[in-house]
N, C-alpha and C. Protein backbone atom coordinates (compact mmCIF):
# COMPACT_ATOMS: atom_id res chain seq x y z
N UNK A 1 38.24 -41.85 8.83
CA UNK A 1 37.88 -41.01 7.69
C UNK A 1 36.39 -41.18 7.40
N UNK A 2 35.29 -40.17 7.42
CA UNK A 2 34.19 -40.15 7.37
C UNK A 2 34.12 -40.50 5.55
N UNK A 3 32.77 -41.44 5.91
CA UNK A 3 32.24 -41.58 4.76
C UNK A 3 31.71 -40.97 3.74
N UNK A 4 31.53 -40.50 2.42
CA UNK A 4 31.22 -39.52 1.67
C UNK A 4 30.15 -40.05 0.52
N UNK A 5 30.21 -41.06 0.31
CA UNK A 5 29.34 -41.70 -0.90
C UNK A 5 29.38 -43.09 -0.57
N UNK A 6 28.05 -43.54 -0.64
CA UNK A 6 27.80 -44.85 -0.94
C UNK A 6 27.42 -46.00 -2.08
N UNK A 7 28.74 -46.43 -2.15
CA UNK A 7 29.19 -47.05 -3.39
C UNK A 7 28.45 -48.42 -3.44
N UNK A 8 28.25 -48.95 -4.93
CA UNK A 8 27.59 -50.27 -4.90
C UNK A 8 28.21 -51.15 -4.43
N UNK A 9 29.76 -51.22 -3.99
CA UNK A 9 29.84 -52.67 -3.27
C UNK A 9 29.51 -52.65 -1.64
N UNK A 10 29.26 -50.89 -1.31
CA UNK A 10 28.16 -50.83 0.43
C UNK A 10 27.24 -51.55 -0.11
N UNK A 11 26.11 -51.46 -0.85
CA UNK A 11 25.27 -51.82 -1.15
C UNK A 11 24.81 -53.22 -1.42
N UNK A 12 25.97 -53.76 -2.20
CA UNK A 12 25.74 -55.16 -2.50
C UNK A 12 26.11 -55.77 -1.15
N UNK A 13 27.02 -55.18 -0.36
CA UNK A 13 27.05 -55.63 1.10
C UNK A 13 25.79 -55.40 1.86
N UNK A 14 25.13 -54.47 1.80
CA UNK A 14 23.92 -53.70 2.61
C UNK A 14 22.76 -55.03 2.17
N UNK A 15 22.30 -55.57 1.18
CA UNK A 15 21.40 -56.14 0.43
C UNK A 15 21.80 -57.79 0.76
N UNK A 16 23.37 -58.07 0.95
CA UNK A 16 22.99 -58.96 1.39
C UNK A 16 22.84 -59.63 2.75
N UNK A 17 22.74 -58.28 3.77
CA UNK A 17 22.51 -58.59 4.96
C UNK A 17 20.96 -58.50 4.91
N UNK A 18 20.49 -57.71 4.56
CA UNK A 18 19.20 -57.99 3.89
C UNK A 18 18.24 -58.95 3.67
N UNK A 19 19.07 -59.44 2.38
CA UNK A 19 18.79 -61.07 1.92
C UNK A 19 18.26 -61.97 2.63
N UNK A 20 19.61 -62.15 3.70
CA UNK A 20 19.76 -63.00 4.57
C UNK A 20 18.57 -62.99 5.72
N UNK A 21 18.23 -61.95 5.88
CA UNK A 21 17.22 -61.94 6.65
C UNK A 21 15.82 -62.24 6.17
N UNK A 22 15.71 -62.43 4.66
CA UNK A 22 14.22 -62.72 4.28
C UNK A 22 13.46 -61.56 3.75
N UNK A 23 14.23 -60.44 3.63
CA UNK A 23 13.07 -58.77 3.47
C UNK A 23 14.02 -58.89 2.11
N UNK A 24 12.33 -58.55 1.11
CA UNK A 24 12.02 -58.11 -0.28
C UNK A 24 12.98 -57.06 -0.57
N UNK A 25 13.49 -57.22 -1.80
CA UNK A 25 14.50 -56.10 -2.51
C UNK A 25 13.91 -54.62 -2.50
N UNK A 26 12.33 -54.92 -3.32
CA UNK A 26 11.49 -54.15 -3.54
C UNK A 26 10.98 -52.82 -2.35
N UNK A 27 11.40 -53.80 -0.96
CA UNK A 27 10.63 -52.88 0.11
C UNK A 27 12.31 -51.91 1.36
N UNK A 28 13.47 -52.28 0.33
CA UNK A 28 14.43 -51.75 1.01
C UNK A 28 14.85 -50.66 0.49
N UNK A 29 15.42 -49.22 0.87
CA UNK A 29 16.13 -47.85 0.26
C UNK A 29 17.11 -47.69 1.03
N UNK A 30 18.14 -47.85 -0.16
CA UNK A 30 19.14 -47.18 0.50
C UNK A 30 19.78 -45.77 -0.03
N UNK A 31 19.87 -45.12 0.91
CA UNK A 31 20.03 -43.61 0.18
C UNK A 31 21.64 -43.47 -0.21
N UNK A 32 22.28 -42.70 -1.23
CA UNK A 32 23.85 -42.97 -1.80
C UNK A 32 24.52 -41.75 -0.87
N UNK A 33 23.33 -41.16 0.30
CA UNK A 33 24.06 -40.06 1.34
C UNK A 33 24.30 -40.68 2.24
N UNK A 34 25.45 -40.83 2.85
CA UNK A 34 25.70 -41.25 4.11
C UNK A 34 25.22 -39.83 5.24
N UNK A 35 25.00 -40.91 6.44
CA UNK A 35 24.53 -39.37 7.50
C UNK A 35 25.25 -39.35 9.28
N UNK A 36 25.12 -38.73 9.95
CA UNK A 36 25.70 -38.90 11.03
C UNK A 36 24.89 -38.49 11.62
N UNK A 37 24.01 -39.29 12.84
CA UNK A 37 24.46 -40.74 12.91
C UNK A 37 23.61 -42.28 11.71
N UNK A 38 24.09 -42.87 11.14
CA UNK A 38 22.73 -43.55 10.48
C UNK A 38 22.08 -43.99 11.21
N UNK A 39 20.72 -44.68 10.29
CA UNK A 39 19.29 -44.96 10.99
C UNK A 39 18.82 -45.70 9.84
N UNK A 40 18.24 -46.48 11.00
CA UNK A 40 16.97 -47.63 9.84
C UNK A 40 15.86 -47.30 10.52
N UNK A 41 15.20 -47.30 9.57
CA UNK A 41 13.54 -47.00 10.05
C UNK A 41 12.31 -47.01 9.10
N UNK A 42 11.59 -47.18 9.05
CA UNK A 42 10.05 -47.88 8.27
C UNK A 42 9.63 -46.07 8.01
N UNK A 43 9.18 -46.26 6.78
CA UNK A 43 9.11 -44.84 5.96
C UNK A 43 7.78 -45.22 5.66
N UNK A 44 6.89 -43.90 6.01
CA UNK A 44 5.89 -44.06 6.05
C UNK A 44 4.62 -44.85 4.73
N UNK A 45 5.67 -45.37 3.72
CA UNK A 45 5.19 -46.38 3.01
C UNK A 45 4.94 -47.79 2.70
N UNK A 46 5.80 -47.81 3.98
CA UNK A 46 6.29 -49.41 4.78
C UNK A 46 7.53 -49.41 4.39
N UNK A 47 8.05 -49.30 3.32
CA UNK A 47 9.35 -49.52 3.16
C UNK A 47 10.18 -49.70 4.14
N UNK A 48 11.33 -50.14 4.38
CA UNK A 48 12.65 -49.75 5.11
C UNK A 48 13.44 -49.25 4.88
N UNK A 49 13.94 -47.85 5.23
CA UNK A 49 14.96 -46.94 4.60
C UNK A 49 16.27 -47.18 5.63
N UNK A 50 17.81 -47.42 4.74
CA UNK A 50 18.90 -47.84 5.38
C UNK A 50 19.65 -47.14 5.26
N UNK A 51 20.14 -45.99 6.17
CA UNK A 51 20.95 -44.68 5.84
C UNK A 51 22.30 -44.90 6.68
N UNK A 52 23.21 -45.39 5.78
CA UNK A 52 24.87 -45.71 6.10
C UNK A 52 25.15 -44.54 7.10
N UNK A 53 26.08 -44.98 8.01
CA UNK A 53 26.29 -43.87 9.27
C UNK A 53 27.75 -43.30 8.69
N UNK A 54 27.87 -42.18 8.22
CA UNK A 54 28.98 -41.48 7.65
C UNK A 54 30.22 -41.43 8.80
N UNK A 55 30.74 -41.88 9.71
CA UNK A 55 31.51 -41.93 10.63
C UNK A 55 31.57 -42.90 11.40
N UNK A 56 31.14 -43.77 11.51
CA UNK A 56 31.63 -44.92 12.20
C UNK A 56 32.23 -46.11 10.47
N UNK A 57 33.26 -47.00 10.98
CA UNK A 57 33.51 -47.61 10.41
C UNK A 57 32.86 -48.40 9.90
N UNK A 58 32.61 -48.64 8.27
CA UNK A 58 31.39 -49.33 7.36
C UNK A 58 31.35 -50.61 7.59
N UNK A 59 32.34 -51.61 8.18
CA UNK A 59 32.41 -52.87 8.36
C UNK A 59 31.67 -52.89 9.97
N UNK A 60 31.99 -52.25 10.67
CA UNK A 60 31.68 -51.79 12.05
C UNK A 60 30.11 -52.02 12.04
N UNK A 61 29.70 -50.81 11.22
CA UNK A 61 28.21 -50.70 11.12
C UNK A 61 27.45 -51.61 10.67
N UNK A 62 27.95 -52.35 9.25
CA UNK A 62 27.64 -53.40 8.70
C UNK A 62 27.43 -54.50 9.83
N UNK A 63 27.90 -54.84 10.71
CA UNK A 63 27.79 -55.79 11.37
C UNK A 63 27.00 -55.79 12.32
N UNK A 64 26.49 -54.02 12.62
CA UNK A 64 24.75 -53.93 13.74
C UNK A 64 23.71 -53.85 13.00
N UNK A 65 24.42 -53.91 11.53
CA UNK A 65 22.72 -54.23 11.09
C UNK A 65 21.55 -54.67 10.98
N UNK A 66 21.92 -56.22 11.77
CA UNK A 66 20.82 -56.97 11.64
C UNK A 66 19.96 -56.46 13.08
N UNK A 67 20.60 -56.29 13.98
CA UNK A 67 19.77 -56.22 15.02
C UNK A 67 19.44 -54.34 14.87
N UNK A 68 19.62 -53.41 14.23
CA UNK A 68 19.11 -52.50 14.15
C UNK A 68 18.01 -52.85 13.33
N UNK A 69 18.19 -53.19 11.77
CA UNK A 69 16.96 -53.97 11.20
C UNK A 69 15.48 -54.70 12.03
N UNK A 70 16.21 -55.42 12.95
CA UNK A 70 15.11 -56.32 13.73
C UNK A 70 14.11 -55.42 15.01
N UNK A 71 15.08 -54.51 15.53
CA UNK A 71 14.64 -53.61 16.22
C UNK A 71 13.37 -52.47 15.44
N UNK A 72 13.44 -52.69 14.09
CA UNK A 72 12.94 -51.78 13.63
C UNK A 72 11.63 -52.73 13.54
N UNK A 73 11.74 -53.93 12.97
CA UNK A 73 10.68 -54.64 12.20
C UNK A 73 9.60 -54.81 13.68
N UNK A 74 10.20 -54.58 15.21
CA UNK A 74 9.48 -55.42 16.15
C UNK A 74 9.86 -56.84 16.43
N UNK A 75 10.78 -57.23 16.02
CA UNK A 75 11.24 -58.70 16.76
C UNK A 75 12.09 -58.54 17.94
């Protein structure tokens, strides 16, 4: 069942994979649209924008985050 809204406990999940990695609250967006397919990627303000993938399973996705994250930063 595709995803439709991204609720604060994605989020409080999303933030603390986040956390864990050391990147500022301040410099993360997460948009409340899910999209197909999601994407992380550095917005041309530096920020990091984290757009939930509306069709794959949220625990699923949750769990490539870090290395999509890292892929983004250059590590």
């Amino acid at each position: 069942m595709p995803l439709e809204l991204v609720s604060f406990k994605h989020i409080s999940r999303i933030l603390e994979v986040t956390d864990s990695l050391g990147l500022n609250r301040e410099w993360v967006e997460i948009p409340l649209s899910p999209e197909s397919p999601g994407v992380v990627r550095r917005l041309p303000n530096g920020k990091l924008e984290i757009i939930v993938d509306a069709d794959q399973p949220f625990e699923d996705w949750l769990g490539s985050l870090p290395k999509h994250i890292q892929l983004v930063q250059g590590a």
